[in-house]
N, C-alpha and C. Protein backbone atom coordinates (compact mmCIF):
# COMPACT_ATOMS: atom_id res chain seq x y z
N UNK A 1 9.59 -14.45 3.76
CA UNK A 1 8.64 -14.69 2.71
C UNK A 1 9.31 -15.58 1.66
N UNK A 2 8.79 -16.87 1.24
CA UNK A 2 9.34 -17.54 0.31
C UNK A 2 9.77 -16.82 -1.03
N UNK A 3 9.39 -15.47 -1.67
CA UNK A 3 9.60 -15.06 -2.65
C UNK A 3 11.20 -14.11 -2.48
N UNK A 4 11.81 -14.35 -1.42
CA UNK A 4 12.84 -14.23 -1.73
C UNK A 4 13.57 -15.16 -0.80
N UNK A 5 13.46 -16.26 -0.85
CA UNK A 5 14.56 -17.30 -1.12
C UNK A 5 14.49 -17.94 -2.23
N UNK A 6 14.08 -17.47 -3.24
CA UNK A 6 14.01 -18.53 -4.49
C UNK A 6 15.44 -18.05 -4.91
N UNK A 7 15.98 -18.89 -5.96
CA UNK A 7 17.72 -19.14 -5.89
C UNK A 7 17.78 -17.83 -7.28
N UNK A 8 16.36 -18.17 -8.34
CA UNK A 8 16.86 -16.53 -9.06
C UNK A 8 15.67 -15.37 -8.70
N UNK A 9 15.62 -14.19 -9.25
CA UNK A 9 15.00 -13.28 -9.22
C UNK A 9 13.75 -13.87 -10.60
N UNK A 10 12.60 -13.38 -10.12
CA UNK A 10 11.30 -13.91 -11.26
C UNK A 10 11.65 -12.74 -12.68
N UNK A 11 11.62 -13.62 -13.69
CA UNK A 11 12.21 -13.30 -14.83
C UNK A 11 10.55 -12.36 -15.42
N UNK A 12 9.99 -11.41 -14.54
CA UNK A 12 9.13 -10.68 -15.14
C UNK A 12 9.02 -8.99 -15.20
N UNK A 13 9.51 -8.52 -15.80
CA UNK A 13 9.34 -6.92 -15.92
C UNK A 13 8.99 -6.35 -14.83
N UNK A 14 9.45 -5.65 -13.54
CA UNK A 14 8.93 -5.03 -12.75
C UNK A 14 8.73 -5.71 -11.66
N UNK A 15 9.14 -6.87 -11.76
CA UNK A 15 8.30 -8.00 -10.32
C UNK A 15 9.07 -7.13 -8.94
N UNK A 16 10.05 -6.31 -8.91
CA UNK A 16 10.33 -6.23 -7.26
C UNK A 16 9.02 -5.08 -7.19
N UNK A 17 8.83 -4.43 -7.41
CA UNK A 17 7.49 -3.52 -6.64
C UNK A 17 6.16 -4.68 -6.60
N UNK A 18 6.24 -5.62 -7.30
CA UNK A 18 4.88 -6.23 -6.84
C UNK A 18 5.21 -6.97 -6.10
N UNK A 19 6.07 -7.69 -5.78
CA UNK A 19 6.73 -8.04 -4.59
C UNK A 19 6.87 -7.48 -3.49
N UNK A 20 7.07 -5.90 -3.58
CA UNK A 20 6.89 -5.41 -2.24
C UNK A 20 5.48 -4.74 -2.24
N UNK A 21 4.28 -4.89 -2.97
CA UNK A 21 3.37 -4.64 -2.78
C UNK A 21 2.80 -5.58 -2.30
N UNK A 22 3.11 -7.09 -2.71
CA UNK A 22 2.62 -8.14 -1.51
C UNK A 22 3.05 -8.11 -0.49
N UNK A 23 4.18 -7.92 -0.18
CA UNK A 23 5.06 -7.80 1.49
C UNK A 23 3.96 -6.67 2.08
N UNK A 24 4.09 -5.91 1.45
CA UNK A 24 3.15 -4.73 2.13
C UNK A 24 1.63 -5.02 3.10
N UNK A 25 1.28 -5.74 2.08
CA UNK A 25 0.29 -6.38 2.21
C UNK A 25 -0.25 -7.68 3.29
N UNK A 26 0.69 -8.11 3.22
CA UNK A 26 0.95 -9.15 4.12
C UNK A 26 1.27 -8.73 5.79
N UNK A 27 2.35 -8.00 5.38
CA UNK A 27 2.76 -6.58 6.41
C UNK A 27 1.43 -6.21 7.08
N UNK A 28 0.75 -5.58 6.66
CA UNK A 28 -0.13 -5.14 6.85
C UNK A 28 -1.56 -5.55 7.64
N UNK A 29 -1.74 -6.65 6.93
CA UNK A 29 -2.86 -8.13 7.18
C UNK A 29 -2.22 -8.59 8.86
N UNK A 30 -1.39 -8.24 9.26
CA UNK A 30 -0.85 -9.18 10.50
C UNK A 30 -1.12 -8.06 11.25
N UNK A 31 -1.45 -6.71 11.09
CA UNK A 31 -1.17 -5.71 12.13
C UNK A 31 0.23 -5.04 12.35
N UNK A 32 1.22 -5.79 11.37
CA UNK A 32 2.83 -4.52 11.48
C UNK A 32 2.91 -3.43 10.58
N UNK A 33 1.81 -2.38 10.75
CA UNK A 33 2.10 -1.03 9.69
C UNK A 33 3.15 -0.77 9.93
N UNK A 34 4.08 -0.49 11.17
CA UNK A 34 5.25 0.07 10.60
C UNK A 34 6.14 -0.51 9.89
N UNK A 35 6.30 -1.36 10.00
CA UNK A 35 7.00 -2.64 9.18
C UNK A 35 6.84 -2.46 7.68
N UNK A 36 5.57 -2.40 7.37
CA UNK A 36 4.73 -1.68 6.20
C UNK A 36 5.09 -1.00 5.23
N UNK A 37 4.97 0.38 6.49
CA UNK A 37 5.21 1.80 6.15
C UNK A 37 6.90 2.07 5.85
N UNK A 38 7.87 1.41 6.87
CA UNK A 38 9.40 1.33 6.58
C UNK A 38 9.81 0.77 5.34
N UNK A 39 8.85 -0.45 4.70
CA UNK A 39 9.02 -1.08 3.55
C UNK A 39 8.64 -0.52 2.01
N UNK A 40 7.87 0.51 2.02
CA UNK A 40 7.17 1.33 1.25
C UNK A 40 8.07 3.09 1.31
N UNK A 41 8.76 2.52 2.25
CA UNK A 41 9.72 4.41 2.36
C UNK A 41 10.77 3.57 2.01
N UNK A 42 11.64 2.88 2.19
CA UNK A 42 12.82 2.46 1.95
C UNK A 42 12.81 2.24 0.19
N UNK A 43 11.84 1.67 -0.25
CA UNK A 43 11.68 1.41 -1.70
C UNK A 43 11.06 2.35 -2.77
N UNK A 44 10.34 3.57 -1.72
CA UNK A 44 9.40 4.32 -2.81
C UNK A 44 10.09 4.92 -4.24
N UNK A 45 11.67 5.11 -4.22
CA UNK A 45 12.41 5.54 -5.54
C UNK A 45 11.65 4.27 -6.70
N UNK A 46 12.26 3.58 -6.24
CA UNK A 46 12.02 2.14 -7.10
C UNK A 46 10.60 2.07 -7.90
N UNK A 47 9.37 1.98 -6.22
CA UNK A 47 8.27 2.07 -6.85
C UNK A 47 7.58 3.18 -7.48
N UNK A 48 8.41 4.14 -7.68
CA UNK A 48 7.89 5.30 -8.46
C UNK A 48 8.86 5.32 -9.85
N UNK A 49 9.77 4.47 -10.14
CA UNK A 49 10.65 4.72 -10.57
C UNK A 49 9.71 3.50 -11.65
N UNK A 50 9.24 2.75 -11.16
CA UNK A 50 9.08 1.27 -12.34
C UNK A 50 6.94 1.32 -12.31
N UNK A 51 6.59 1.70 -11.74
CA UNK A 51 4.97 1.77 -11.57
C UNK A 51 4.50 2.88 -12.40
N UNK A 52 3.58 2.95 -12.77
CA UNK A 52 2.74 3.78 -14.06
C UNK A 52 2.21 4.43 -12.52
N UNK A 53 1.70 5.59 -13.42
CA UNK A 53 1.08 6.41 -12.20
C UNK A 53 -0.60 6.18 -12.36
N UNK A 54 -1.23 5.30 -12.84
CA UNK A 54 -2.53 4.64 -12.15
C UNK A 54 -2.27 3.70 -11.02
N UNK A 55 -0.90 3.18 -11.60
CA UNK A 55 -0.62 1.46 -10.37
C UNK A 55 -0.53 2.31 -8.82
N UNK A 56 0.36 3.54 -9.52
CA UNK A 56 1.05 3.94 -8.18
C UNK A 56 -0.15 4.52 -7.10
N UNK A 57 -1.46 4.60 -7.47
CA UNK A 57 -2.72 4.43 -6.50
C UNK A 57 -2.66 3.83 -5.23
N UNK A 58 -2.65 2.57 -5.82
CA UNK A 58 -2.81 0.86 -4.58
C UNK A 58 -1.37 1.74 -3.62
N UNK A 59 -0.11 1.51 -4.29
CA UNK A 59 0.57 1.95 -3.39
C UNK A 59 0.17 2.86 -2.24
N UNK A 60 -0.47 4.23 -3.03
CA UNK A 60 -0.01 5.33 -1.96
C UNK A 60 -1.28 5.12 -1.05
N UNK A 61 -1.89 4.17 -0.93
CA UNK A 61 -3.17 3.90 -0.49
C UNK A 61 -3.04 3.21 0.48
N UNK A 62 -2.01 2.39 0.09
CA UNK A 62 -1.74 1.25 1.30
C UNK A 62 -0.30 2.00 2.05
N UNK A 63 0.30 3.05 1.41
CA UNK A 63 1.09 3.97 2.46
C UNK A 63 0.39 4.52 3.64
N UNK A 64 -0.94 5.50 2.80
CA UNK A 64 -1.67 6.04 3.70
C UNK A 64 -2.43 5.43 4.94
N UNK A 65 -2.92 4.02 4.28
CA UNK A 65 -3.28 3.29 5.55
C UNK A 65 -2.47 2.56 6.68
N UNK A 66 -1.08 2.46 6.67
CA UNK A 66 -0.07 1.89 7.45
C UNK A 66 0.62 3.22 8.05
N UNK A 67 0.31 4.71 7.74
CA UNK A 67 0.68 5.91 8.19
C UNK A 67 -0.17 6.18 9.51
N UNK A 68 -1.39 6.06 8.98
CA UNK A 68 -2.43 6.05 9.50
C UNK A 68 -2.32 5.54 11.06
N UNK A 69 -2.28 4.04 10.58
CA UNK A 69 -1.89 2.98 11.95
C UNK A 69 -1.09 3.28 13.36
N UNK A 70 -0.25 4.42 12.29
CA UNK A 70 1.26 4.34 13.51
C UNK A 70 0.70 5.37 14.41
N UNK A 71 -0.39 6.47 13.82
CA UNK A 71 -0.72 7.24 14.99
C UNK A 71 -0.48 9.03 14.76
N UNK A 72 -1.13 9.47 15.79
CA UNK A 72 -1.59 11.11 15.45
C UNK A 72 -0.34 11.61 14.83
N UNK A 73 1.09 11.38 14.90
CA UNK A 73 2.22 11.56 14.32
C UNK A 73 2.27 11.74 12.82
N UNK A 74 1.89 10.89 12.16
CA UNK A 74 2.29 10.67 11.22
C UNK A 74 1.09 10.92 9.84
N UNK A 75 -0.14 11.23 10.91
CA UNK A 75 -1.56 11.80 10.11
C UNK A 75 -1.18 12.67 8.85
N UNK A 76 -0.43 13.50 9.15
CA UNK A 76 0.06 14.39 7.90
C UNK A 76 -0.15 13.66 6.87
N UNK A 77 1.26 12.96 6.81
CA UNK A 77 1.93 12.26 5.85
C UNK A 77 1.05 11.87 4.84
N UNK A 78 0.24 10.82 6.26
CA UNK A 78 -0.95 10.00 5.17
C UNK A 78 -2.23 11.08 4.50
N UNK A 79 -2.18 12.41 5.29
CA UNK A 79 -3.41 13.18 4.39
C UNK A 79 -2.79 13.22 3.19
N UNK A 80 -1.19 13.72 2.91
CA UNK A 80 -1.05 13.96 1.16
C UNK A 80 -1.62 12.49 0.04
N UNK A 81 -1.30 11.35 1.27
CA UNK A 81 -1.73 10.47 -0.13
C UNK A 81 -3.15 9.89 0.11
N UNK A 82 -3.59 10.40 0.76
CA UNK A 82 -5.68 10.51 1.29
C UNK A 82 -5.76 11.07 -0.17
N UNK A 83 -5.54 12.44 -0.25
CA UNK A 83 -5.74 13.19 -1.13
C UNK A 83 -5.28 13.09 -2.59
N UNK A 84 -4.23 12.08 -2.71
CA UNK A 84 -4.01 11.54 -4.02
C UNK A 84 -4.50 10.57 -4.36
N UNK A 85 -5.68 9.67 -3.77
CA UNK A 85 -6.45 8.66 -3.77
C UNK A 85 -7.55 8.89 -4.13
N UNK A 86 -8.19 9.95 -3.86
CA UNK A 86 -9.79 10.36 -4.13
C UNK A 86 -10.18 9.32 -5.12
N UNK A 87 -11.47 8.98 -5.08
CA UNK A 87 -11.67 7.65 -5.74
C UNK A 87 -12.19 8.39 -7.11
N UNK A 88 -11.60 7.71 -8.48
CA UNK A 88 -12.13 8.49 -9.47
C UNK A 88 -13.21 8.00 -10.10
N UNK A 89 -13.51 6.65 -9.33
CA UNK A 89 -15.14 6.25 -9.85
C UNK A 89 -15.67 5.74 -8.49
N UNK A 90 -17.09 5.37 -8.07
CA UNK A 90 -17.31 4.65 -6.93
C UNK A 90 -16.32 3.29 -7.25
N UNK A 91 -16.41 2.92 -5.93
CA UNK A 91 -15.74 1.77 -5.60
C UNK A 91 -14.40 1.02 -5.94
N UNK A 92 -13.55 2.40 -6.48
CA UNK A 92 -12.75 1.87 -6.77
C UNK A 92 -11.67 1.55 -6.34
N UNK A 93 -11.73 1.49 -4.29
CA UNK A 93 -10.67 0.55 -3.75
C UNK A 93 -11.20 -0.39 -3.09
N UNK A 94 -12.76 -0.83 -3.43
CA UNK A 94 -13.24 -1.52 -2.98
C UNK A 94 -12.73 -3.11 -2.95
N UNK A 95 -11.81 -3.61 -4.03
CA UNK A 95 -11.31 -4.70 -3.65
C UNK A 95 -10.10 -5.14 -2.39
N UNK A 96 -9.57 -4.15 -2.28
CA UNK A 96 -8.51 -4.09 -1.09
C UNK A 96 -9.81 -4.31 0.31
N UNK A 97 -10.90 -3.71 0.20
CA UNK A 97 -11.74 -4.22 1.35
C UNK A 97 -11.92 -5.76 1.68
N UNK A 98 -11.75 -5.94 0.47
CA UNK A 98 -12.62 -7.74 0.29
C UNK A 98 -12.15 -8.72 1.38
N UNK A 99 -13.02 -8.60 2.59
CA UNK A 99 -12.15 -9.92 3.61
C UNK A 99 -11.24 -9.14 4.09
N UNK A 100 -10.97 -7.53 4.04
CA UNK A 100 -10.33 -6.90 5.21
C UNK A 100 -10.94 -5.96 6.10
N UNK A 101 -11.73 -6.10 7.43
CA UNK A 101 -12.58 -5.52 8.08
C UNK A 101 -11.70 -3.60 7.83
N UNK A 102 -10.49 -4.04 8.66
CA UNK A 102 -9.63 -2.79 8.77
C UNK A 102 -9.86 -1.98 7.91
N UNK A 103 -9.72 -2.44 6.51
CA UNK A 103 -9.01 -1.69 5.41
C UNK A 103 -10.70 -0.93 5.34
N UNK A 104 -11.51 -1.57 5.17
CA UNK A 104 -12.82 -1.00 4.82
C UNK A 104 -13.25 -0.03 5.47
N UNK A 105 -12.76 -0.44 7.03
CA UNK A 105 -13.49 1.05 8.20
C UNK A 105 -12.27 2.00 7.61
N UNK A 106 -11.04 1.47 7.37
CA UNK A 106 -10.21 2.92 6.72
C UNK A 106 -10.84 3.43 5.44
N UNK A 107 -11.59 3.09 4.59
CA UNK A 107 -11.83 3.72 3.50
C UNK A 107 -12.75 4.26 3.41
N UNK A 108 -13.63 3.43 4.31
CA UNK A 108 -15.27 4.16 4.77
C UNK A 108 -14.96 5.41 5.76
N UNK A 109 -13.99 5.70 6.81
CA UNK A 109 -13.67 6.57 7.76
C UNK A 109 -13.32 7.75 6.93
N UNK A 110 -12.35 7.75 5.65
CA UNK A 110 -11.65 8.32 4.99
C UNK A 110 -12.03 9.11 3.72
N UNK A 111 -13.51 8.72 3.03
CA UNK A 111 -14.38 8.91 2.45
C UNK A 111 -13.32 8.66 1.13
N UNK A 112 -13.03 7.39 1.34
CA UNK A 112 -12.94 6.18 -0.15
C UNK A 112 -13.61 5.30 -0.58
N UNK A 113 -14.50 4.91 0.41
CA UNK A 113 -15.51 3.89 -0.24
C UNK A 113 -16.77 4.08 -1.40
């Protein structure tokens, strides 16, 4: 990913979790949840460590859906953060759907939409 070969680190408060919330993302968009899911466990100190706990939503959302992916294994996991997602108004992961078929049958399957 070009955002880390740049020669410094982006001079903005917090940028490595949104950084790996795009990797995630990207991760994700291609079909490598585990890739994903390894990238989101290897870092979760960090991203719990620097994310407000509204941000930390998107995260555990896009944990749960790359948990999801890997299969009846790992269903657990992703129910704790199913359940820390409950949507607290309609539609409110409805932009992560936008132009992602996947993400939508996961949220519609999951009763997030």
């Amino acid at each position: 990913m070009i955002a880390n070969t740049r020669s410094q680190p982006p001079q903005v408060p917090n940028a490595q979790p949104t950084q790996i919330l795009v990797e995630v993302i990207v991760e994700l968009r291609r079909g490598h949840a585990e890739v994903a899911a390894k990238l989101l466990d290897d870092n979760w100190q960090v991203i719990e460590g620097r994310v407000v706990a509204l941000g930390l939503r998107t995260y555990r959302l896009l944990r749960a859906f790359a948990r999801g992916a890997a299969g009846p294994r790992e269903a657990g996991r992703a129910q704790e953060d199913l359940d820390a997602v409950r949507p607290r108004y309609p539609g409110e992961h409805s932009y992560l759907a936008a132009k992602w078929p996947e993400m939508a049958t996961f949220l519609t399957t999951n009763g997030l939409a």
